[in-house]
Protein backbone atom coordinates (compact mmCIF):
# COMPACT_ATOMS: atom_id res chain seq x y z
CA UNK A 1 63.27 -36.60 48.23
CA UNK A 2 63.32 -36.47 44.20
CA UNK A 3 63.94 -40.39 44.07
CA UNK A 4 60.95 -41.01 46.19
CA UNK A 5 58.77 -37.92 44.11
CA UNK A 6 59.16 -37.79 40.65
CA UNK A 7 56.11 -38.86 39.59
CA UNK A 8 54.50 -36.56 40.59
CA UNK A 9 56.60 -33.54 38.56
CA UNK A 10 53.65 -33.63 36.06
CA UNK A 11 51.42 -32.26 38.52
CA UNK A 12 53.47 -30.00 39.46
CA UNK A 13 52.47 -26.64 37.96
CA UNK A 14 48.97 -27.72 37.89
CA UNK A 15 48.68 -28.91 41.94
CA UNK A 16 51.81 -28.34 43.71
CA UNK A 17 55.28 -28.31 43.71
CA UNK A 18 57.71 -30.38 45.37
CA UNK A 19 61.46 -29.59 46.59
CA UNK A 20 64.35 -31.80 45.99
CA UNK A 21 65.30 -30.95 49.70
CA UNK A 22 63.96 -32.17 53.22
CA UNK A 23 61.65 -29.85 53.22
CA UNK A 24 58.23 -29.47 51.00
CA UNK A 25 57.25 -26.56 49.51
CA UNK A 26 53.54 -27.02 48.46
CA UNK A 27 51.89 -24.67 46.15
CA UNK A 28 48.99 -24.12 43.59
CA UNK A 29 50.26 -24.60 39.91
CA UNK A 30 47.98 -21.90 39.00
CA UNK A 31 50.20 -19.69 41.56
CA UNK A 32 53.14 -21.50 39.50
CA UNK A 33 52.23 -20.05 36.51
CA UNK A 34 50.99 -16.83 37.35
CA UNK A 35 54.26 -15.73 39.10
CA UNK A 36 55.73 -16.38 36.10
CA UNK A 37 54.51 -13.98 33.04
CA UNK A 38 57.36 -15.23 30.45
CA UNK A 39 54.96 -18.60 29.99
CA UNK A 40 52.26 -16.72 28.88
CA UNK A 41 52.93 -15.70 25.50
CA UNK A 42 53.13 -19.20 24.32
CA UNK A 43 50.04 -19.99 25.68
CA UNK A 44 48.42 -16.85 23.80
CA UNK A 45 49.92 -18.31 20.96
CA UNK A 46 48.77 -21.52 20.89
CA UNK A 47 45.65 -21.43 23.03
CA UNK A 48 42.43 -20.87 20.56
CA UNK A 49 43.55 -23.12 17.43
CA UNK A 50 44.23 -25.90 20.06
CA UNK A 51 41.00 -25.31 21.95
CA UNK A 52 38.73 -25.23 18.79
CA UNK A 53 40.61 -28.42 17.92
CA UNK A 54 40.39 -30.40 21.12
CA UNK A 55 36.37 -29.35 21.59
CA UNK A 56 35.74 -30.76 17.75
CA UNK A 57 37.65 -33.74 18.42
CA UNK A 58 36.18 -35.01 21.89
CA UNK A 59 32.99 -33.79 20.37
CA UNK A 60 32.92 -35.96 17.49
CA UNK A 61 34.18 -38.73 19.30
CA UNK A 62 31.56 -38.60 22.44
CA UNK A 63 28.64 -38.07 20.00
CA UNK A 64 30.01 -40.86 16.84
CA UNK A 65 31.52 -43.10 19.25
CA UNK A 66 30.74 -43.21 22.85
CA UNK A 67 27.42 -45.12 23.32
CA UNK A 68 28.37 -47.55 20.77
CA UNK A 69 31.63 -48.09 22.82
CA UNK A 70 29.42 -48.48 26.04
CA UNK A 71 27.16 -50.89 24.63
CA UNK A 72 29.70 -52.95 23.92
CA UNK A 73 31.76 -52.90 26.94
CA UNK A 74 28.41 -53.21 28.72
CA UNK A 75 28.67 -57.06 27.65
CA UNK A 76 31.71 -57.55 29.60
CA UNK A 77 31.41 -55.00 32.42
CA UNK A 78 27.70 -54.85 33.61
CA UNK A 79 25.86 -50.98 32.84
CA UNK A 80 27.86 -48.92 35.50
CA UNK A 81 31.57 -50.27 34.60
CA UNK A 82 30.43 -49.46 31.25
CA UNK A 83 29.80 -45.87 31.02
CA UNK A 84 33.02 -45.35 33.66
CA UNK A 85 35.52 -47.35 31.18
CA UNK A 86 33.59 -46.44 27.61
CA UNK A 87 34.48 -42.66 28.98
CA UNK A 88 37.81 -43.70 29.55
CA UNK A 89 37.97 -45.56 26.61
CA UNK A 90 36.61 -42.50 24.27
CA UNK A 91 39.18 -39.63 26.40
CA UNK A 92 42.39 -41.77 25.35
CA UNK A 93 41.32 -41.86 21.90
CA UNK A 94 40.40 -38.43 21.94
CA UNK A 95 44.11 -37.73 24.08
CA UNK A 96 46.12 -39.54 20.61
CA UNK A 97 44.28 -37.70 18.26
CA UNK A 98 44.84 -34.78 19.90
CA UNK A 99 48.43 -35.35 21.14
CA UNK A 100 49.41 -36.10 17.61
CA UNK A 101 47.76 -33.28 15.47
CA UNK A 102 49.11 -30.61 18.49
CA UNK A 103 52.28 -32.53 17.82
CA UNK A 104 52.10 -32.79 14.36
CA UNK A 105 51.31 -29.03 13.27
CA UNK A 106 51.25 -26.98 16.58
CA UNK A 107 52.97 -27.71 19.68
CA UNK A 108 56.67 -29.29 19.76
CA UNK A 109 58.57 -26.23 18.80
CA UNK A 110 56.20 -24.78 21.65
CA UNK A 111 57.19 -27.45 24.26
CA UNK A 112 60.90 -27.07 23.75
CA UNK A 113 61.03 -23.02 24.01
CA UNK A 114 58.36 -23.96 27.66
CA UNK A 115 61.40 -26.75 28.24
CA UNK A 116 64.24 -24.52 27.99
CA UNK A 117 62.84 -21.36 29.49
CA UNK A 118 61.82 -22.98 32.40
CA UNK A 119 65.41 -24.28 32.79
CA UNK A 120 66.78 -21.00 31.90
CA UNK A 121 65.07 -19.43 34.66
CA UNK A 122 65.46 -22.06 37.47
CA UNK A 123 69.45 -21.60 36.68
CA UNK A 124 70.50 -24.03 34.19
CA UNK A 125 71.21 -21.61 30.72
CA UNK A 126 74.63 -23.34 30.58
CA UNK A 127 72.78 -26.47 29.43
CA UNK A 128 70.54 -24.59 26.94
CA UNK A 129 73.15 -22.72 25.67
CA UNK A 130 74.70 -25.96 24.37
CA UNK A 131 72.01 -26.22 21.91
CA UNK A 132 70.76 -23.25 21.11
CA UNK A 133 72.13 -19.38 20.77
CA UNK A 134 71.09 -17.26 23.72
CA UNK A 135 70.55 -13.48 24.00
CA UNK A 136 71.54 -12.98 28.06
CA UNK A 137 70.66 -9.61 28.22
CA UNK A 138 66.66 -9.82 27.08
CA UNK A 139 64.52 -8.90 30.13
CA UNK A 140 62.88 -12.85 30.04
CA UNK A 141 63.85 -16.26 29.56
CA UNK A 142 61.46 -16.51 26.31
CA UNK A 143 62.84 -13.13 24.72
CA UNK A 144 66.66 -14.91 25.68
CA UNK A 145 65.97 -17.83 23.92
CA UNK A 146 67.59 -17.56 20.04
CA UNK A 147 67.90 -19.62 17.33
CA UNK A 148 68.56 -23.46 17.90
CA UNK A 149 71.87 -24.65 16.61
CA UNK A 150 71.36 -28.25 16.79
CA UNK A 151 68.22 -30.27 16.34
CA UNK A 152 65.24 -29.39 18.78
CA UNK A 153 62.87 -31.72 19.86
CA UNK A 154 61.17 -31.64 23.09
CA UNK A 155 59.73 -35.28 22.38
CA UNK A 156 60.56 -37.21 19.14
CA UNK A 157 57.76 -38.53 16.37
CA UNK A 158 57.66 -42.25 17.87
CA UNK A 159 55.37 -45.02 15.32
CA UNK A 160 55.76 -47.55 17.98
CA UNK A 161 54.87 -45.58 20.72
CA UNK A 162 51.40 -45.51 18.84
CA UNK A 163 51.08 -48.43 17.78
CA UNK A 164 51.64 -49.91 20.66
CA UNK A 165 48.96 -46.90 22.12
CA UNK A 166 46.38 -48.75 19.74
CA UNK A 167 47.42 -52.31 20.87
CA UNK A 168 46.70 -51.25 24.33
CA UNK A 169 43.50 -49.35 24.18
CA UNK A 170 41.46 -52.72 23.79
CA UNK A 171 42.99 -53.35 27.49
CA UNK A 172 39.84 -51.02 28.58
CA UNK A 173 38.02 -53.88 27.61
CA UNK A 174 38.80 -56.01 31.08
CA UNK A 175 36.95 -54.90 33.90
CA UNK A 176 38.18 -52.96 36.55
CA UNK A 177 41.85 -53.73 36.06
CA UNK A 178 42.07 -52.93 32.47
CA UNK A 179 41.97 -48.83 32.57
CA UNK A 180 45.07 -48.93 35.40
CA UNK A 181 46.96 -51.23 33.17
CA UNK A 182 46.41 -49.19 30.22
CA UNK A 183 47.76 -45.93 31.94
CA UNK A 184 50.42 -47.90 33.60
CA UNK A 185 52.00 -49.58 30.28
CA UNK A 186 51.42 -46.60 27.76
CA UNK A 187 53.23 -44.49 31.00
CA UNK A 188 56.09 -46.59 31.10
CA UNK A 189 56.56 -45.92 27.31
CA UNK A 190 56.33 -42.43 27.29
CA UNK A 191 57.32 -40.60 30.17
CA UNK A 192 60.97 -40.99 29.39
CA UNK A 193 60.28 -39.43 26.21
CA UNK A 194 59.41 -35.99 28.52
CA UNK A 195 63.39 -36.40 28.79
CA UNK A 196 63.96 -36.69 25.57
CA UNK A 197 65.29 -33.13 25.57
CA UNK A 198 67.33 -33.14 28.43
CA UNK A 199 69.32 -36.74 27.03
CA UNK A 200 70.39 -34.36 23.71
CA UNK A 201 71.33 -31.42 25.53
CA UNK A 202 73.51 -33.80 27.65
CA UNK A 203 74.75 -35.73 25.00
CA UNK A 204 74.10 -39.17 25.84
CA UNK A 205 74.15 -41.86 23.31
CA UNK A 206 72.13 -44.61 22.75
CA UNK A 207 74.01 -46.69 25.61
CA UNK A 208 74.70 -44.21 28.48
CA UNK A 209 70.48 -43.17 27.61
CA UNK A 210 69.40 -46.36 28.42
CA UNK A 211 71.44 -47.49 30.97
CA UNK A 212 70.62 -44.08 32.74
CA UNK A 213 66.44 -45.15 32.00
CA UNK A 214 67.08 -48.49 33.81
CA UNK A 215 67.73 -47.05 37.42
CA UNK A 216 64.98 -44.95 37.53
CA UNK A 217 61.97 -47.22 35.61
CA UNK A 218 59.55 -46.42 38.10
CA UNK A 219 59.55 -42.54 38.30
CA UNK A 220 59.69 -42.23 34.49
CA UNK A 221 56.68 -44.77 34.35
CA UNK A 222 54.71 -42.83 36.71
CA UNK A 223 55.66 -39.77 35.20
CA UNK A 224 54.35 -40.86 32.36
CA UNK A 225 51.39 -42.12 33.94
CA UNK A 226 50.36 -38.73 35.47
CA UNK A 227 50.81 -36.56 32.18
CA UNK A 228 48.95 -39.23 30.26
CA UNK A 229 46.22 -38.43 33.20
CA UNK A 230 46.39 -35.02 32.83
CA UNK A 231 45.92 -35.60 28.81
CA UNK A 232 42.77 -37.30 28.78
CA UNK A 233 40.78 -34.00 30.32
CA UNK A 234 39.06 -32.56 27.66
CA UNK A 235 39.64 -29.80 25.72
CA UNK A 236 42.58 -28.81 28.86
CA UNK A 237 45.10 -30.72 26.46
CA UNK A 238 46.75 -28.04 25.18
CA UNK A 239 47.48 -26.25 28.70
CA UNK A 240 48.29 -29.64 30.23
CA UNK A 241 51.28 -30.51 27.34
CA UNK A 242 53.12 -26.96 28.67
CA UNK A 243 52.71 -27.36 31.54
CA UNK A 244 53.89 -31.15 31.79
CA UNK A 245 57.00 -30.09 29.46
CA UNK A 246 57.91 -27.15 32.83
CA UNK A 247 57.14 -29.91 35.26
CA UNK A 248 60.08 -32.20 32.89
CA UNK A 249 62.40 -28.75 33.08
CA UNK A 250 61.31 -28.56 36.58
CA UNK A 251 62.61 -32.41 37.51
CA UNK A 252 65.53 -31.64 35.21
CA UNK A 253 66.41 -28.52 37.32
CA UNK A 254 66.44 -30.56 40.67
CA UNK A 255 68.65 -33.45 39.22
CA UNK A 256 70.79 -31.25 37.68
CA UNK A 257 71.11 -29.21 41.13
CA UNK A 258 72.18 -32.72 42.80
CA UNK A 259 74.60 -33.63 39.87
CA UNK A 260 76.12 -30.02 40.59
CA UNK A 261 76.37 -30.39 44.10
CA UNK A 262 78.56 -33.88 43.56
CA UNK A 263 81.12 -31.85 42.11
CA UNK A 264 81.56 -29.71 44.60
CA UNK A 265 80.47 -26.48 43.10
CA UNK A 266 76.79 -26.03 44.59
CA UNK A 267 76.51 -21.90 43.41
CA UNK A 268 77.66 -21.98 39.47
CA UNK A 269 79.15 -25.90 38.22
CA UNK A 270 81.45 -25.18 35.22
CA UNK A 271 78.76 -26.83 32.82
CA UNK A 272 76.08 -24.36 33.81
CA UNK A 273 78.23 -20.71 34.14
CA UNK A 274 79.83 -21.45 30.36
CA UNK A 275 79.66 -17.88 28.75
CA UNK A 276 76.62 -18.33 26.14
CA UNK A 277 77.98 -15.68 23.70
């Protein structure tokens, strides 16, 4: 069921994919993404400025910065811990830098048109279509998507999201225990931000945001959890952002599927049929 699975939505287009029904439909993400071409082209687009970023940036970092990092974590953690948690250490550095100059001068506008195409196709254009002008009769869910007509931000420019990133990092320091509780707290912060999206295409203010956050703490931690995961493999960054932002589209797809079925109208919902045009 999607209340006892949503963590693992992240992983979805890269391991397998879970239904919101009894049954489980398990898949390859690499299946996920090949039977559907429309992702490509913003992978094209993005893919070799990203790549020759991510490679100098874990570069630098693992030849400037690792060993020194070791060799002092080797005072707390014994040789083996070490080398285990300096890696650790060095991959979440290298995930912020990353993360923020993909962020910063490549990827958002990229997430959002993944985010909305992927909802798009898996039936919900009456939700994109409150924020942005669509073009129904292009022959793909990227070619339908137009201009936005409201603000659109797959995941908002958060200071004290990494700050508190920074403030955690030293966490790697304790041994064993600290690298879980790292992933664990920065997940908790972020992964409702994946939802970001979805909360202004709804609507919700401040209020109805938060009090919708509190019932479901634990999935959005361990979403969180799993993309952060999926961020600290090297120089796969890039790939691992899209395809975390269609796992998001993906969960939003399935709740909004339940929320449709509440009001009795499981085949269209008035929200989702609106007339884009």
């Amino acid at each position: 069921m999607l209340s006892e699975a949503s963590w693992l939505y992240p992983l979805k287009v890269v391991c397998f994919q879970l239904r919101s029904d009894v049954h489980t439909n398990v898949q390859q993400g690499i299946v996920y993404f090949a039977g559907h071409p429309f992702l490509y082209p913003l992978l094209r687009a993005r893919l070799l400025p990203s790549l020759l970023l991510s490679i100098f940036v874990f570069a630098t970092l693992f030849i400037w910065t690792y060993l020194p990092q070791v060799a002092f974590l080797a005072i707390f953690h014994g040789r083996r811990l070490a080398w285990i948690n300096g890696a650790f250490l060095v991959l979440g550095e290298g995930a912020a830098i990353t993360a923020l100059l993909f962020e910063a001068f490549f990827v958002d506008e990229t997430l959002v048109d993944v985010f909305d195409a992927t909802l798009i196709n898996e039936g919900c254009r009456g939700l994109v279509a409150t924020s942005r002008i669509l073009h129904p009769e292009a022959s793909s869910p990227i070619k339908e998507l137009g201009k936005p007509t409201t603000s659109a931000v797959y995941s908002p420019f958060s200071l004290r999201q990494i700050i508190e990133f920074i403030v955690f990092l030293p966490l790697n320091f304790i041994p064993v225990a600290g690298t879980p509780i790292f992933l664990i707290l920065t997940g908790y912060r972020a992964g409702p931000l994946h939802h970001w999206r979805y909360f202004r295409l709804m609507g919700l203010s401040k209020k109805e945001r938060n009090a919708y956050l509190a019932k479901r703490k634990m999935q959005y931690t361990w979403f969180g959890v799993v993309a952060l995961l999926l961020q600290l493999i090297p120089v796969l960054s890039m790939l691992f952002l899209l395809t975390t932002a269609a796992g998001s589209a993906l969960w939003v797809a399935r709740l909004e599927e339940k929320r449709r079925s509440t009001l009795n109208d499981p085949e269209t919902g008035a929200h989702y049929e609106d007339d884009p045009s």
